[in-house]
C-alpha atoms as a PDB file:
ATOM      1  CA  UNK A   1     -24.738 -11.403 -43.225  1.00  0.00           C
ATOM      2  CA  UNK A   2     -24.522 -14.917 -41.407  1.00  0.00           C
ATOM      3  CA  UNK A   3     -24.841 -17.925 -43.279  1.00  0.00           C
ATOM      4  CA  UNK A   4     -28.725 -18.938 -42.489  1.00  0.00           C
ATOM      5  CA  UNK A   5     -29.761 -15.229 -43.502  1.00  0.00           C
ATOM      6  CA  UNK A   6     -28.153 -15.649 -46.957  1.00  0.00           C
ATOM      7  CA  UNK A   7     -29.728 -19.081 -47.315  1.00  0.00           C
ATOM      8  CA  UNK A   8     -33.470 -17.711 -46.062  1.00  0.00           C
ATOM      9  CA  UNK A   9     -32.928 -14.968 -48.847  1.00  0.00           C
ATOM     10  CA  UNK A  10     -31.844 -17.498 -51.855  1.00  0.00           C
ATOM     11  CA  UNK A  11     -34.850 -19.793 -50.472  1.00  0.00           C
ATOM     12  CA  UNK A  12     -37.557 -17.001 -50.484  1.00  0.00           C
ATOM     13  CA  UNK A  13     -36.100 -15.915 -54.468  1.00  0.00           C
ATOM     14  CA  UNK A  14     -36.754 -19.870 -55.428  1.00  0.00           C
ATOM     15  CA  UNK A  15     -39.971 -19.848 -53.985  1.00  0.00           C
ATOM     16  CA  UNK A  16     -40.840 -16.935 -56.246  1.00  0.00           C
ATOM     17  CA  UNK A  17     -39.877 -18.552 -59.193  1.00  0.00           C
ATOM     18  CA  UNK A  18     -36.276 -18.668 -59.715  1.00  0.00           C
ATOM     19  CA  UNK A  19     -34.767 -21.789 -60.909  1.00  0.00           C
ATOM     20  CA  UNK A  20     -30.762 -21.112 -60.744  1.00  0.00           C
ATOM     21  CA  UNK A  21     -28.294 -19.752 -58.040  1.00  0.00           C
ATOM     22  CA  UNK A  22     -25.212 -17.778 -59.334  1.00  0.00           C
ATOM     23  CA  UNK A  23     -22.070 -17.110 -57.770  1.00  0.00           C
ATOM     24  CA  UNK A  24     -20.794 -14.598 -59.212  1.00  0.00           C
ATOM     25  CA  UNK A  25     -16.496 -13.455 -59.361  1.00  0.00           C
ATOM     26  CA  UNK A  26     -16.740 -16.179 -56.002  1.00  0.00           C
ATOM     27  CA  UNK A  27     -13.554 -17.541 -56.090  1.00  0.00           C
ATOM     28  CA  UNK A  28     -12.467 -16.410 -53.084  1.00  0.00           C
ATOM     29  CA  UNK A  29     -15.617 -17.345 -51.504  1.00  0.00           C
ATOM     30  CA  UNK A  30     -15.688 -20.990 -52.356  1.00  0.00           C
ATOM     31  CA  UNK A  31     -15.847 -21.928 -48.107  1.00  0.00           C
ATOM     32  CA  UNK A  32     -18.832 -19.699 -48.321  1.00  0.00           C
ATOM     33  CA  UNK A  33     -20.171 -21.401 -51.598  1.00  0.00           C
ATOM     34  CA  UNK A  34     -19.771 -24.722 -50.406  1.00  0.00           C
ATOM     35  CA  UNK A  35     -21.517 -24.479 -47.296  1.00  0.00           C
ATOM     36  CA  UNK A  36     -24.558 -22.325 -48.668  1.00  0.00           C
ATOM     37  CA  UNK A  37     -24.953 -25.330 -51.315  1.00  0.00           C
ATOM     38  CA  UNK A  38     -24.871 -28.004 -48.764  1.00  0.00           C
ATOM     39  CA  UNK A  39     -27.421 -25.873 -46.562  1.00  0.00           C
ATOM     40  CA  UNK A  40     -29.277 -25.520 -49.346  1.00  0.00           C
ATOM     41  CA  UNK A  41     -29.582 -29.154 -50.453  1.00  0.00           C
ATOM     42  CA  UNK A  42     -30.109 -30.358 -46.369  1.00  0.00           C
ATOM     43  CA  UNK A  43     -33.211 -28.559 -46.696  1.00  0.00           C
ATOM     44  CA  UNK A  44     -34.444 -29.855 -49.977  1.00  0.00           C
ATOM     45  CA  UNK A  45     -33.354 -27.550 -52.405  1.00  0.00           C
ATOM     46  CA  UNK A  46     -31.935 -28.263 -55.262  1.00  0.00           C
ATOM     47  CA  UNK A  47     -31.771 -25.334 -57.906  1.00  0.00           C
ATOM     48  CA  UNK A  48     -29.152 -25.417 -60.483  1.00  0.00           C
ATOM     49  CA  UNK A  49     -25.724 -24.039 -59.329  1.00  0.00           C
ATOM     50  CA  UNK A  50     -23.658 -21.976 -61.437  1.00  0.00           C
ATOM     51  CA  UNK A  51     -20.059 -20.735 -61.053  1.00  0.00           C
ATOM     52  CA  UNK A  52     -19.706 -17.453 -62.618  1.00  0.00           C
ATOM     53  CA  UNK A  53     -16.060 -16.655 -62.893  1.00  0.00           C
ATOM     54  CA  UNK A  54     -13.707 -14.873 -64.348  1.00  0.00           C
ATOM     55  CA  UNK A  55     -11.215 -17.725 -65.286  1.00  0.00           C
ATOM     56  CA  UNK A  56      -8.649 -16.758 -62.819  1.00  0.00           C
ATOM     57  CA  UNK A  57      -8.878 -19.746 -60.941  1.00  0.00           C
ATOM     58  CA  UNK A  58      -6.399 -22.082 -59.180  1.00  0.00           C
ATOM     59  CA  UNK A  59      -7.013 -25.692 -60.116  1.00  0.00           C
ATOM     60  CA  UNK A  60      -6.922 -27.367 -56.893  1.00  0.00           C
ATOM     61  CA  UNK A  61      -9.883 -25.070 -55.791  1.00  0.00           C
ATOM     62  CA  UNK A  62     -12.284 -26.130 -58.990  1.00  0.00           C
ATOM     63  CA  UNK A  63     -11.124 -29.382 -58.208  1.00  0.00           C
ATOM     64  CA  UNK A  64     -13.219 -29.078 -54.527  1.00  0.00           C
ATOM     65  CA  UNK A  65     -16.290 -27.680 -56.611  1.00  0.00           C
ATOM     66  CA  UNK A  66     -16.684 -31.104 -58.368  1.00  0.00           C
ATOM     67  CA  UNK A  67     -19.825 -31.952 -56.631  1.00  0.00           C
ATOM     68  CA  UNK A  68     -21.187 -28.868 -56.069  1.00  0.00           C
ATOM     69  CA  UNK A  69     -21.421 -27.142 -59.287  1.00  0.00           C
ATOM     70  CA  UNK A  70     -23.885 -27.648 -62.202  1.00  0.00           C
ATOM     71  CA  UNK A  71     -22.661 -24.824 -64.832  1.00  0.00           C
ATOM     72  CA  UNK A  72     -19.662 -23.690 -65.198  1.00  0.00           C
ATOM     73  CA  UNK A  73     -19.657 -19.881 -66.762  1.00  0.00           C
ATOM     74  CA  UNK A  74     -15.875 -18.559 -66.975  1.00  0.00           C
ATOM     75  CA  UNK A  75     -13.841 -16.163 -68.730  1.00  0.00           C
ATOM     76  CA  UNK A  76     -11.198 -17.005 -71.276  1.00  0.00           C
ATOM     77  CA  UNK A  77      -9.752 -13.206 -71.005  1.00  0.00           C
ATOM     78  CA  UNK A  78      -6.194 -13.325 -72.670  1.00  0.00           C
ATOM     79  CA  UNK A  79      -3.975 -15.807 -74.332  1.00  0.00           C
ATOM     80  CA  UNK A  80      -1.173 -13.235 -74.193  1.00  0.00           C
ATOM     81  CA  UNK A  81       0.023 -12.579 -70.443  1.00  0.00           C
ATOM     82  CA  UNK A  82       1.316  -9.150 -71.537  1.00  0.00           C
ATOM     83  CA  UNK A  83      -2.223  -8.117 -72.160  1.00  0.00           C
ATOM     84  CA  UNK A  84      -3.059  -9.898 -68.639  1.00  0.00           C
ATOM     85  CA  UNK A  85      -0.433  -7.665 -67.247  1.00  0.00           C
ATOM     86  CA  UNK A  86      -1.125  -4.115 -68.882  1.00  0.00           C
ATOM     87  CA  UNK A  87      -5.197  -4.969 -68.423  1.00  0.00           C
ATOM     88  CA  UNK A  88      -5.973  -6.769 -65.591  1.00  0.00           C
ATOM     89  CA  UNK A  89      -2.605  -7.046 -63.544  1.00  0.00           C
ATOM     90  CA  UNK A  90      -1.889 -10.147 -63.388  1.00  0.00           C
ATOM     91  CA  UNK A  91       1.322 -11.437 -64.913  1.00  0.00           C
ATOM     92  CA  UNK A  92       0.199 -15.374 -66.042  1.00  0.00           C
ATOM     93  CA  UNK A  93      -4.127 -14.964 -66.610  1.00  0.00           C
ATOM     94  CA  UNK A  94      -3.681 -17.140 -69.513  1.00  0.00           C
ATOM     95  CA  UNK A  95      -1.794 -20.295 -68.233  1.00  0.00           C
ATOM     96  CA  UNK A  96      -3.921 -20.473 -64.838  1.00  0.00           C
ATOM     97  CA  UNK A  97      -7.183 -19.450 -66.698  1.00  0.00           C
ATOM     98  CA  UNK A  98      -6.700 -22.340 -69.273  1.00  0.00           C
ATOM     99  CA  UNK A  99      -5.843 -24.842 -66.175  1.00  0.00           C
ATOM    100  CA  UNK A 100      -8.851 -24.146 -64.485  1.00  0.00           C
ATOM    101  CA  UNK A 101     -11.231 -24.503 -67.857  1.00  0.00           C
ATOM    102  CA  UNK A 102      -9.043 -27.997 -68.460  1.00  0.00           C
ATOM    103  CA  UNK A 103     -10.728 -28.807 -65.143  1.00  0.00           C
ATOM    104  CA  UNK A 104     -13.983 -27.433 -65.551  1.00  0.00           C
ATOM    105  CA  UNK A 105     -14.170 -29.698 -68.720  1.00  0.00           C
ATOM    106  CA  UNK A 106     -12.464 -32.656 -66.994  1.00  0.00           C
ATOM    107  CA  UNK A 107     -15.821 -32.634 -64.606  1.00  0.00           C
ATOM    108  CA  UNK A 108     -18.427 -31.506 -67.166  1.00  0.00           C
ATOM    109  CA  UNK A 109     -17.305 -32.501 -70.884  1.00  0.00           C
ATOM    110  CA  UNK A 110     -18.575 -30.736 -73.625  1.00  0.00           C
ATOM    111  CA  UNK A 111     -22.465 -31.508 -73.444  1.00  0.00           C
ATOM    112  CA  UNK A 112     -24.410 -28.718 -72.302  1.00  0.00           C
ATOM    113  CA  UNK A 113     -27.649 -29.795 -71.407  1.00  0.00           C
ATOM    114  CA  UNK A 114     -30.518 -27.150 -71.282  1.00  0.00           C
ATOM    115  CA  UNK A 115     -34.437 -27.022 -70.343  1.00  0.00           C
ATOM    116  CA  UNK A 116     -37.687 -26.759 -72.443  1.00  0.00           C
ATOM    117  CA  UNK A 117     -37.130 -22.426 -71.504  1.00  0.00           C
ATOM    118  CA  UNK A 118     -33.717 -22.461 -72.948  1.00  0.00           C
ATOM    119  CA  UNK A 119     -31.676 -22.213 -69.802  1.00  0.00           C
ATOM    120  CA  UNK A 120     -28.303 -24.216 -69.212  1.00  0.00           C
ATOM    121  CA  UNK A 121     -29.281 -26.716 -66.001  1.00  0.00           C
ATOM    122  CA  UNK A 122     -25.569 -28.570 -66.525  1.00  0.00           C
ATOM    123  CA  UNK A 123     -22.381 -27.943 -68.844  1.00  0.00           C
ATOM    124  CA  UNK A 124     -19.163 -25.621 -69.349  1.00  0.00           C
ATOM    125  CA  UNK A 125     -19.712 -22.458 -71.676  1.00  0.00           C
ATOM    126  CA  UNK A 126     -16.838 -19.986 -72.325  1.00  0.00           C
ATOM    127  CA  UNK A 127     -17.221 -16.243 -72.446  1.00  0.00           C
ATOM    128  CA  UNK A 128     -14.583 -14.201 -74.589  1.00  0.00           C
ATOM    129  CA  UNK A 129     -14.887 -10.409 -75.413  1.00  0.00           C
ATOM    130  CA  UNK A 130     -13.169  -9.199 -78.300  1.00  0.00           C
ATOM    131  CA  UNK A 131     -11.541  -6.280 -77.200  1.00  0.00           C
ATOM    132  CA  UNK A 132     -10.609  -3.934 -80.184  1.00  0.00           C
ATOM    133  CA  UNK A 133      -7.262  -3.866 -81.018  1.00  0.00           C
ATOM    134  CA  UNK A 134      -6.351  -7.196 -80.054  1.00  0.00           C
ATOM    135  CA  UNK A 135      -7.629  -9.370 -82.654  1.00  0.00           C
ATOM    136  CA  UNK A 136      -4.868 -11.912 -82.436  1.00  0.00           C
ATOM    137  CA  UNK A 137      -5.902 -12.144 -78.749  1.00  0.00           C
ATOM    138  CA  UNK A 138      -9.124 -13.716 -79.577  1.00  0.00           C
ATOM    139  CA  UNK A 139      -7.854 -15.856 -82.399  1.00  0.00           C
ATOM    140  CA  UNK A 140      -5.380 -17.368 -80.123  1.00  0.00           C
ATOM    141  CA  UNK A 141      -7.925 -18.121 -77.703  1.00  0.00           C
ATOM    142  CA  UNK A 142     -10.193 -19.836 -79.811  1.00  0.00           C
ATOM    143  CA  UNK A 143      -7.060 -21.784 -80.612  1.00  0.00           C
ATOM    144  CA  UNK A 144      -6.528 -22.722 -76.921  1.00  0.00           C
ATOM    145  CA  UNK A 145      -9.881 -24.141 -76.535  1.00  0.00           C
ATOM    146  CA  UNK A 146     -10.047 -25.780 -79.521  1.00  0.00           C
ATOM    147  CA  UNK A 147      -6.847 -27.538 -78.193  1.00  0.00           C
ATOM    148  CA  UNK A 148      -9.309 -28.748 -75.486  1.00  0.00           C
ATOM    149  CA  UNK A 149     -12.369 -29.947 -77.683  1.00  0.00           C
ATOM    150  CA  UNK A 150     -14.148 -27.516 -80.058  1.00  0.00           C
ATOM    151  CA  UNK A 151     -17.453 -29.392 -78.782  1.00  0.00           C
ATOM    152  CA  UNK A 152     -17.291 -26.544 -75.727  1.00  0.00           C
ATOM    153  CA  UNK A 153     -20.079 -24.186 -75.790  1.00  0.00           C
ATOM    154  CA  UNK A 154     -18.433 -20.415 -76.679  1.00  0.00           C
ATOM    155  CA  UNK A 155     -20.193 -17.642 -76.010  1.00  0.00           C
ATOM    156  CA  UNK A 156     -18.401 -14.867 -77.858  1.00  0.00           C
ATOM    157  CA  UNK A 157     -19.306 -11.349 -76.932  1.00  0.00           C
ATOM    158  CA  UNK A 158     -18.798  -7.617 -78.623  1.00  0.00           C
ATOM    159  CA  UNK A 159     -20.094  -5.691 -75.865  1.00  0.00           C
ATOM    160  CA  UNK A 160     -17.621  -3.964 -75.135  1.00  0.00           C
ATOM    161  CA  UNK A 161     -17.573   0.265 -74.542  1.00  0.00           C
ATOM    162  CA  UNK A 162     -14.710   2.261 -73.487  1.00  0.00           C
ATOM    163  CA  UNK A 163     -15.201   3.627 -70.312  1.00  0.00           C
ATOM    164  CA  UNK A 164     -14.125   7.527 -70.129  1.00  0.00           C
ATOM    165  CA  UNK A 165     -11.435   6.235 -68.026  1.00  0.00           C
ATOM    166  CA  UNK A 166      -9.813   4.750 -70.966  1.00  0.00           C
ATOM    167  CA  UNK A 167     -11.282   7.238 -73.725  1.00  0.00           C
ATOM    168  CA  UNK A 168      -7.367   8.101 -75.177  1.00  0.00           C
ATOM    169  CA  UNK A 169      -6.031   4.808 -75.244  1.00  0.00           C
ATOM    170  CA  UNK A 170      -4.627   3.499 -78.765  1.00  0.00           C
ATOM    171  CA  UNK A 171      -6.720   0.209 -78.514  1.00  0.00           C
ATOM    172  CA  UNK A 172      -9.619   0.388 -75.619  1.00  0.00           C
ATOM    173  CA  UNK A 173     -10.661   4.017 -76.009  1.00  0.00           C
ATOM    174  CA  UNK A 174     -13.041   2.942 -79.307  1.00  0.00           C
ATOM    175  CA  UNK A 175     -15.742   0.228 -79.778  1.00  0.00           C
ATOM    176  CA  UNK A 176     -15.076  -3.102 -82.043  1.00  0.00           C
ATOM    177  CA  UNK A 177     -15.027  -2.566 -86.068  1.00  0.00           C
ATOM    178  CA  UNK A 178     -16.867  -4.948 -88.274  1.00  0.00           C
ATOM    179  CA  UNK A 179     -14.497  -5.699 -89.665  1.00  0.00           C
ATOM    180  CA  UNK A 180     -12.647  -7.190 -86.885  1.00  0.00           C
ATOM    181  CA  UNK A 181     -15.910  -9.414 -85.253  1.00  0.00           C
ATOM    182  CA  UNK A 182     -15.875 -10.681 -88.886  1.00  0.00           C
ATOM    183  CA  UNK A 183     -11.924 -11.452 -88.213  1.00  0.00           C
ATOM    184  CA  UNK A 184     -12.563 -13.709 -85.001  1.00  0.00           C
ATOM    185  CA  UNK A 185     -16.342 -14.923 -86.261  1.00  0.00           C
ATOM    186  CA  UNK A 186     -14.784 -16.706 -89.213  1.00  0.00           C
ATOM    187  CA  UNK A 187     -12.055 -18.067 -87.321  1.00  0.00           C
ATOM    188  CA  UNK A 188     -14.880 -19.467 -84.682  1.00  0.00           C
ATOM    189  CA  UNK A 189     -16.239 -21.425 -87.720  1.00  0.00           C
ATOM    190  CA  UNK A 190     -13.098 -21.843 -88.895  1.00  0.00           C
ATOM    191  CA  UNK A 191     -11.951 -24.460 -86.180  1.00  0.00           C
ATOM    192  CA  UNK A 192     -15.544 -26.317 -85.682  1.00  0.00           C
ATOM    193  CA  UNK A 193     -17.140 -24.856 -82.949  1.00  0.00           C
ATOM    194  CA  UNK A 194     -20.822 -25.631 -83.135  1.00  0.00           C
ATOM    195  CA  UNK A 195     -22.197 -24.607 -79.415  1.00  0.00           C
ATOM    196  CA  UNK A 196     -22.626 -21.771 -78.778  1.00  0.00           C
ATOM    197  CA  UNK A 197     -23.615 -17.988 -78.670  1.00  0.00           C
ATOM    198  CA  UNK A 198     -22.039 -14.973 -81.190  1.00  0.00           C
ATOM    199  CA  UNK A 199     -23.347 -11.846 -79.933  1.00  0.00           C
ATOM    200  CA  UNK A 200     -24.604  -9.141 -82.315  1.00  0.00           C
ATOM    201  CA  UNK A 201     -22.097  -6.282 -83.117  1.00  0.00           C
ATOM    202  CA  UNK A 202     -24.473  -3.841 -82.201  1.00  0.00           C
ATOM    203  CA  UNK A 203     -24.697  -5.546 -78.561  1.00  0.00           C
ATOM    204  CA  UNK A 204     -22.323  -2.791 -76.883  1.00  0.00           C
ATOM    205  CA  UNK A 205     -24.875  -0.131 -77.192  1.00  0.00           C
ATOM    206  CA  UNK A 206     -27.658  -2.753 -75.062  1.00  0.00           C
ATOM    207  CA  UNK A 207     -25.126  -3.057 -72.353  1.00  0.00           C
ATOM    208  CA  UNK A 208     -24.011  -0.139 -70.929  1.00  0.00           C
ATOM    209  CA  UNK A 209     -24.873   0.871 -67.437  1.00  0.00           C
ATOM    210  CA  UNK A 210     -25.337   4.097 -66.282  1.00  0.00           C
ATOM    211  CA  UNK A 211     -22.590   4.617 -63.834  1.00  0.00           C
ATOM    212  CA  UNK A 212     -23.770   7.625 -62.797  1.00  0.00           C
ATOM    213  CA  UNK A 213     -27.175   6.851 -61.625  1.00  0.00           C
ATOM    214  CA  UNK A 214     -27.809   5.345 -58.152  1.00  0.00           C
ATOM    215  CA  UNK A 215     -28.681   2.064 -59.820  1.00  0.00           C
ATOM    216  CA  UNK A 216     -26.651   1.580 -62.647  1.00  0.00           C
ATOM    217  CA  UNK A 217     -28.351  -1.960 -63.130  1.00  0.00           C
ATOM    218  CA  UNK A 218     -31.690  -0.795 -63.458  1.00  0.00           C
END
């Protein structure tokens, strides 16, 4: 799809009522971002642009987004590079993923500023699933971005389901315990953070797409 196609669609979905544009996993995209933002604003439009990411990011490319982005929405996977390595495969998540959120607040701070609906229209908010078995994972990540400020909007999340791909493994083939959430909840409160969003426990049976249907997503 050429470049004028993809803006026509995005302008025909504002004119129906939608306020934001995401870009979603974009990161190796950002040309493509860029230039659909400027054509975007040359014509008068000005939505609210969010980067939708999952933290793996290199610095000098967030750097380029300064102007461009409103929200930042990334990741904080891992804090431990071995679970990087045996989950995602890639052998340093945590070191570039915390770079590129040291940026993200650099430009944005920790005020996230949101309309009379609810939705975030400029900011930085962090999204960490606690995966089961790895408690110390999320506790350590808190840590990291409490290092930052613990002013940063967190959006923790216990959605997640194993997938039958990864129904016998000793950690990922079960759901999240209460007993854990509680674990990394109290720690959240723990260290001061005060923006945010703490998903219910019960959230990973709302979120599960149907893999097997033609649209999964709907």
């Amino acid at each position: 799809m050429q470049l004028a196609e993809v803006v026509d669609s995005i302008i025909n979905n504002l004119r129906q009522g939608c306020h934001a544009v995401g870009f979603v996993s974009p990161s190796h995209y950002i040309p493509h971002v860029k230039a659909i933002i400027e054509s975007l604003r040359l014509m008068g439009h000005n939505p609210v642009f969010i980067y939708n990411t999952n933290g793996y990011d290199k610095v000098e490319e967030i750097r380029k987004l300064e102007s461009y982005i409103d929200v930042y929405l990334p990741d904080y996977k891992y804090s431990d590079n071995t679970l990087g390595r045996e989950f995602s495969k890639v052998a340093d998540y945590q070191q570039v993923a915390i770079e590129a959120i040291r940026e993200m607040y650099r430009q944005k701070g920790s005020t996230l500023v949101m309309n009379e609906k609810g939705y975030a229209e400029k900011g930085l908010i962090i999204r960490h699933l606690v995966l089961p078995g790895n408690i110390e994972n999320s506790i350590n990540v808190l840590h990291k971005i409490a290092a930052i400020s613990t002013s940063i909007a967190v959006s923790l999340m216990a959605q997640y389901w194993p997938t039958p791909a990864v129904k016998n493994h000793p950690t990922l083939g079960r759901t999240l315990s209460f007993e854990e959430y509680e674990i990394v909840k109290t720690e959240l409160d723990n260290l001061g953070f005060y923006q945010g969003w703490v998903q219910e426990l019960e959230s990973s049976n709302h979120y599960l797409p149907d893999f097997e249907s033609d649209s999964p997503f709907f």
